[in-house]
Protein backbone atom coordinates (compact mmCIF):
# COMPACT_ATOMS: atom_id res chain seq x y z
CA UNK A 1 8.74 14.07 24.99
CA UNK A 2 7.84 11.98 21.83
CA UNK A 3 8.94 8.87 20.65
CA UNK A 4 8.80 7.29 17.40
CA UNK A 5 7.16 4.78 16.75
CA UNK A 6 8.72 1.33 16.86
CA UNK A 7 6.21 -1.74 14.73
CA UNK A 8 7.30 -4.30 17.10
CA UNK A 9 6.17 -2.37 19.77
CA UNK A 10 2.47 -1.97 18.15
CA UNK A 11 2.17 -5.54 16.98
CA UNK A 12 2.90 -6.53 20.68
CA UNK A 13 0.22 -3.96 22.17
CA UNK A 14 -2.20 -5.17 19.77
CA UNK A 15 -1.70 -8.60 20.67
CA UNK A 16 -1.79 -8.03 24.67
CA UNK A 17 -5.04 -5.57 24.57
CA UNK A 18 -6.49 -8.23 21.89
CA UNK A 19 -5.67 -11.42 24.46
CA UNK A 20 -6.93 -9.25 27.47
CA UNK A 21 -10.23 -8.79 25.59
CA UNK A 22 -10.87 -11.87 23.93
CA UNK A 23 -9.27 -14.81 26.39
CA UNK A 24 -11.08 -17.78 24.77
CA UNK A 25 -8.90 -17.31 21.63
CA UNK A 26 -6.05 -19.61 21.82
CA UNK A 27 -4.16 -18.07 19.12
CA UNK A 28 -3.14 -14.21 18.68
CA UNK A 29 0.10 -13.48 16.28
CA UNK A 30 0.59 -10.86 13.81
CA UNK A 31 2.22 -12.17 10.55
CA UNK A 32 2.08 -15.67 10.93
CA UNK A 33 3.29 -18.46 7.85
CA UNK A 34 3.12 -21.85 9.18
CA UNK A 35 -0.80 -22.91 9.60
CA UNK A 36 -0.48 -26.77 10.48
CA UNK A 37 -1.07 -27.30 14.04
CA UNK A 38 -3.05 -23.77 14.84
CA UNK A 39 -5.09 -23.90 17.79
CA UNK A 40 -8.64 -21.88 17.12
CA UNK A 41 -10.30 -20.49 17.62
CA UNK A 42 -7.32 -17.78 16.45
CA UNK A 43 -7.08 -14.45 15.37
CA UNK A 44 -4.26 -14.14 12.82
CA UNK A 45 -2.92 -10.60 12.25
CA UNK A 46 -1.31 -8.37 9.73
CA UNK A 47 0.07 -5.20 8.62
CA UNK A 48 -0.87 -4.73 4.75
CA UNK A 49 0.22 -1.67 4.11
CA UNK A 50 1.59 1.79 5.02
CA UNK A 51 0.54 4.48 2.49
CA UNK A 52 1.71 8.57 2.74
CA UNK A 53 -0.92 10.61 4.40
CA UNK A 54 0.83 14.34 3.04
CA UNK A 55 -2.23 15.77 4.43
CA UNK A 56 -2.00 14.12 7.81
CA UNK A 57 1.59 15.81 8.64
CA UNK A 58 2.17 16.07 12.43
CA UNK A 59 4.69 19.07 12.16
CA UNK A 60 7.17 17.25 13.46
CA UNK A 61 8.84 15.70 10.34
CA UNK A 62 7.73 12.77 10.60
CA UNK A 63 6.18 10.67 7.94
CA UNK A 64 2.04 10.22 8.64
CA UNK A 65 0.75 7.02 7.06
CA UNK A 66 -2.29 5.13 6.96
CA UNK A 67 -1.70 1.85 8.15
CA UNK A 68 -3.64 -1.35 6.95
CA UNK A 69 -4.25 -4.41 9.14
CA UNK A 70 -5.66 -7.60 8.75
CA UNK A 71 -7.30 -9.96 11.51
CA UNK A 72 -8.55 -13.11 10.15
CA UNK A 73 -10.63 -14.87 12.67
CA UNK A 74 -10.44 -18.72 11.77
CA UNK A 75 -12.39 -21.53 13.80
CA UNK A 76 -12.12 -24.83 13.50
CA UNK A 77 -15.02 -26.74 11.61
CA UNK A 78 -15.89 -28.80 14.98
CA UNK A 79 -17.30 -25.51 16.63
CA UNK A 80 -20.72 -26.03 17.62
CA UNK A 81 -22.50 -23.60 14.59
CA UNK A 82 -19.63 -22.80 13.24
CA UNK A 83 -20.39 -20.57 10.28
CA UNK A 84 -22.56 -18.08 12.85
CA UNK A 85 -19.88 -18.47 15.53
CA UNK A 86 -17.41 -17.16 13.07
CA UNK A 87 -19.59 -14.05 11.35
CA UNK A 88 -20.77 -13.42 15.20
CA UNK A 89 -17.38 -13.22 16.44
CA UNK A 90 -16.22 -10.62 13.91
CA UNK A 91 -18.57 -8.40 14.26
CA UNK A 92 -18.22 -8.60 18.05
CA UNK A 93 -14.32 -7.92 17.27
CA UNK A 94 -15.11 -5.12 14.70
CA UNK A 95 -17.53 -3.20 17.28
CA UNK A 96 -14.62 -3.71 19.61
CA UNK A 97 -12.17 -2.00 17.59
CA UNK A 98 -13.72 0.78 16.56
CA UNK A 99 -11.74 3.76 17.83
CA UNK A 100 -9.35 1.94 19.22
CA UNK A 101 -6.07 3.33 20.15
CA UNK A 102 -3.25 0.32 21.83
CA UNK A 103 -2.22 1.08 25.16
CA UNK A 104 1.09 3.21 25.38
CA UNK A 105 1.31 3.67 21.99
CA UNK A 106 0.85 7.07 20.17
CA UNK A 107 -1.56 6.61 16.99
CA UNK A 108 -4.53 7.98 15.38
CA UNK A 109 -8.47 5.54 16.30
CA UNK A 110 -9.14 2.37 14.32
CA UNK A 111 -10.93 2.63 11.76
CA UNK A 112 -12.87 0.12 10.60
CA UNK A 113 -13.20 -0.76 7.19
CA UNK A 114 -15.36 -4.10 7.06
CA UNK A 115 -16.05 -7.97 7.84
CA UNK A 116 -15.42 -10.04 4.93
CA UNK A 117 -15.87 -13.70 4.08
CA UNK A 118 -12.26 -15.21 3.98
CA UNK A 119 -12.08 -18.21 1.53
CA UNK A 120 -8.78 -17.47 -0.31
CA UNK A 121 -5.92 -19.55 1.87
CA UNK A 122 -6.31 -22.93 0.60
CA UNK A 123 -4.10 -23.76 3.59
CA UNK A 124 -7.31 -22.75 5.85
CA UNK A 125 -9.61 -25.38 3.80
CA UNK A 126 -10.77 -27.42 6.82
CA UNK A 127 -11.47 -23.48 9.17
CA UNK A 128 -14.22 -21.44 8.74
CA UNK A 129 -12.53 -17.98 8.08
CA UNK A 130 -13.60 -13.96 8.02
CA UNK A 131 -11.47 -10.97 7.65
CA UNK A 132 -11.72 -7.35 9.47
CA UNK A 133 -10.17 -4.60 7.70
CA UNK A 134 -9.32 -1.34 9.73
CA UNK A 135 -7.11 1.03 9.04
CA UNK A 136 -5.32 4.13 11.77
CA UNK A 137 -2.95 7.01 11.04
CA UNK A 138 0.93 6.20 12.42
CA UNK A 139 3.35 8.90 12.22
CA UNK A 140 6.97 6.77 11.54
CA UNK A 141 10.45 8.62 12.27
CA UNK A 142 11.95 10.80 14.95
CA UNK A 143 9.83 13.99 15.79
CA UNK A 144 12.18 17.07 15.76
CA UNK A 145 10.48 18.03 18.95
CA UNK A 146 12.19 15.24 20.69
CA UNK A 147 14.48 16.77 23.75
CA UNK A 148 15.61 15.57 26.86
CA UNK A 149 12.66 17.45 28.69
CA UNK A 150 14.03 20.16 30.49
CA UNK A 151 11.99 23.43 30.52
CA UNK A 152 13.63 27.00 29.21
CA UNK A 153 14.09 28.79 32.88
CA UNK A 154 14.51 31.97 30.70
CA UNK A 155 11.49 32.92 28.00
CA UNK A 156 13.02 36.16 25.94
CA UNK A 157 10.94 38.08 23.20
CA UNK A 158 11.28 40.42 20.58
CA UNK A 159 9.78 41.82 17.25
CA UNK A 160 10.43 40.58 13.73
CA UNK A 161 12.29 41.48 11.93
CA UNK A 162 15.04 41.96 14.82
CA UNK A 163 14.84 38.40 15.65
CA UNK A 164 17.73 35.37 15.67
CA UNK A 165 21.40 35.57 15.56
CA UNK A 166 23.21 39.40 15.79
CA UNK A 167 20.27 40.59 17.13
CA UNK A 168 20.12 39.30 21.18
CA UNK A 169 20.61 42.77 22.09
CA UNK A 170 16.79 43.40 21.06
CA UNK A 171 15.22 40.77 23.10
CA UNK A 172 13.94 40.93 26.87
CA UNK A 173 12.86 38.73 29.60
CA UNK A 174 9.45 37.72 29.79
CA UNK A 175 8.34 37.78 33.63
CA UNK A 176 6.06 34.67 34.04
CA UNK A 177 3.99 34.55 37.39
């Protein structure tokens, strides 16, 4: 049985598998506002955007996106080499994420799009700052194959076009070993 996919739920398995990886970071949040008082180093992540994937359908009704995150990796200027601590430690994180898929959670691998210099949060003018980009496929809704997961005891078959309602008369058992 499917279930659909609840955000909260994903931002929390991201966070856990990203702590559980990486325990010297002393701060892990998606979607954070207030910067005074952040303990580094940190990795500060977000959801940028959910676009339609029409050519990713499931075939379960649901609606397949491509989802956009963020993780800005921001270190305090006191780090011993701070500007290669920072560029080493997202590309440690990128190579990490590639492929990733979060633990009990149904989505498509990371994809990673890139490390980037991060200069553009004049709130983060005393950290030394990069941005990973990835990207992974999320199928949002209720599948139509959701049921409460009992199996048919009973498999009938017949021929088209003598199929569906009026014509039960036309179908017989299936014997299954």
């Amino acid at each position: 049985m499917t279930t659909p996919l609840d955000l909260g739920a994903l931002f929390a398995a991201i966070i856990t598998d990203v702590q559980a990886a990486f325990p010297d970071l002393q701060t892990v949040e998606f979607h954070r506002i207030e910067r005074k008082g952040l303990a580094t180093p940190a990795l500060l992540l977000e959801l940028t955007e959910l676009e339609a994937q029409p050519d990713a359908d499931p075939g379960t009704e649901q609606l397949a996106v491509t989802a956009r995150f963020e993780a800005h990796v921001v270190m305090g200027f006191r780090t011993p080499d701070v500007r290669t601590e920072v560029r080493r430690f997202a590309a440690a994180f990128a190579a990490w994420l590639r492929l990733r898929r979060w633990p009990g959670i149904r989505t498509d691998a990371a994809q990673v799009i890139g490390c980037y210099p991060d200069d553009f949060d004049p709130e983060l003018d005393q950290f030394e700052t990069w941005r990973i980009e990835w990207a992974q496929v999320l199928h949002l809704g209720t599948s139509v194959w959701t049921n409460d997961g009992t199996v048919p005891t009973t498999v009938l078959s017949s021929w088209s076009p003598a199929i569906g309602p009026g014509n039960e008369d036309q179908y017989t058992p299936v014997v299954t070993p």
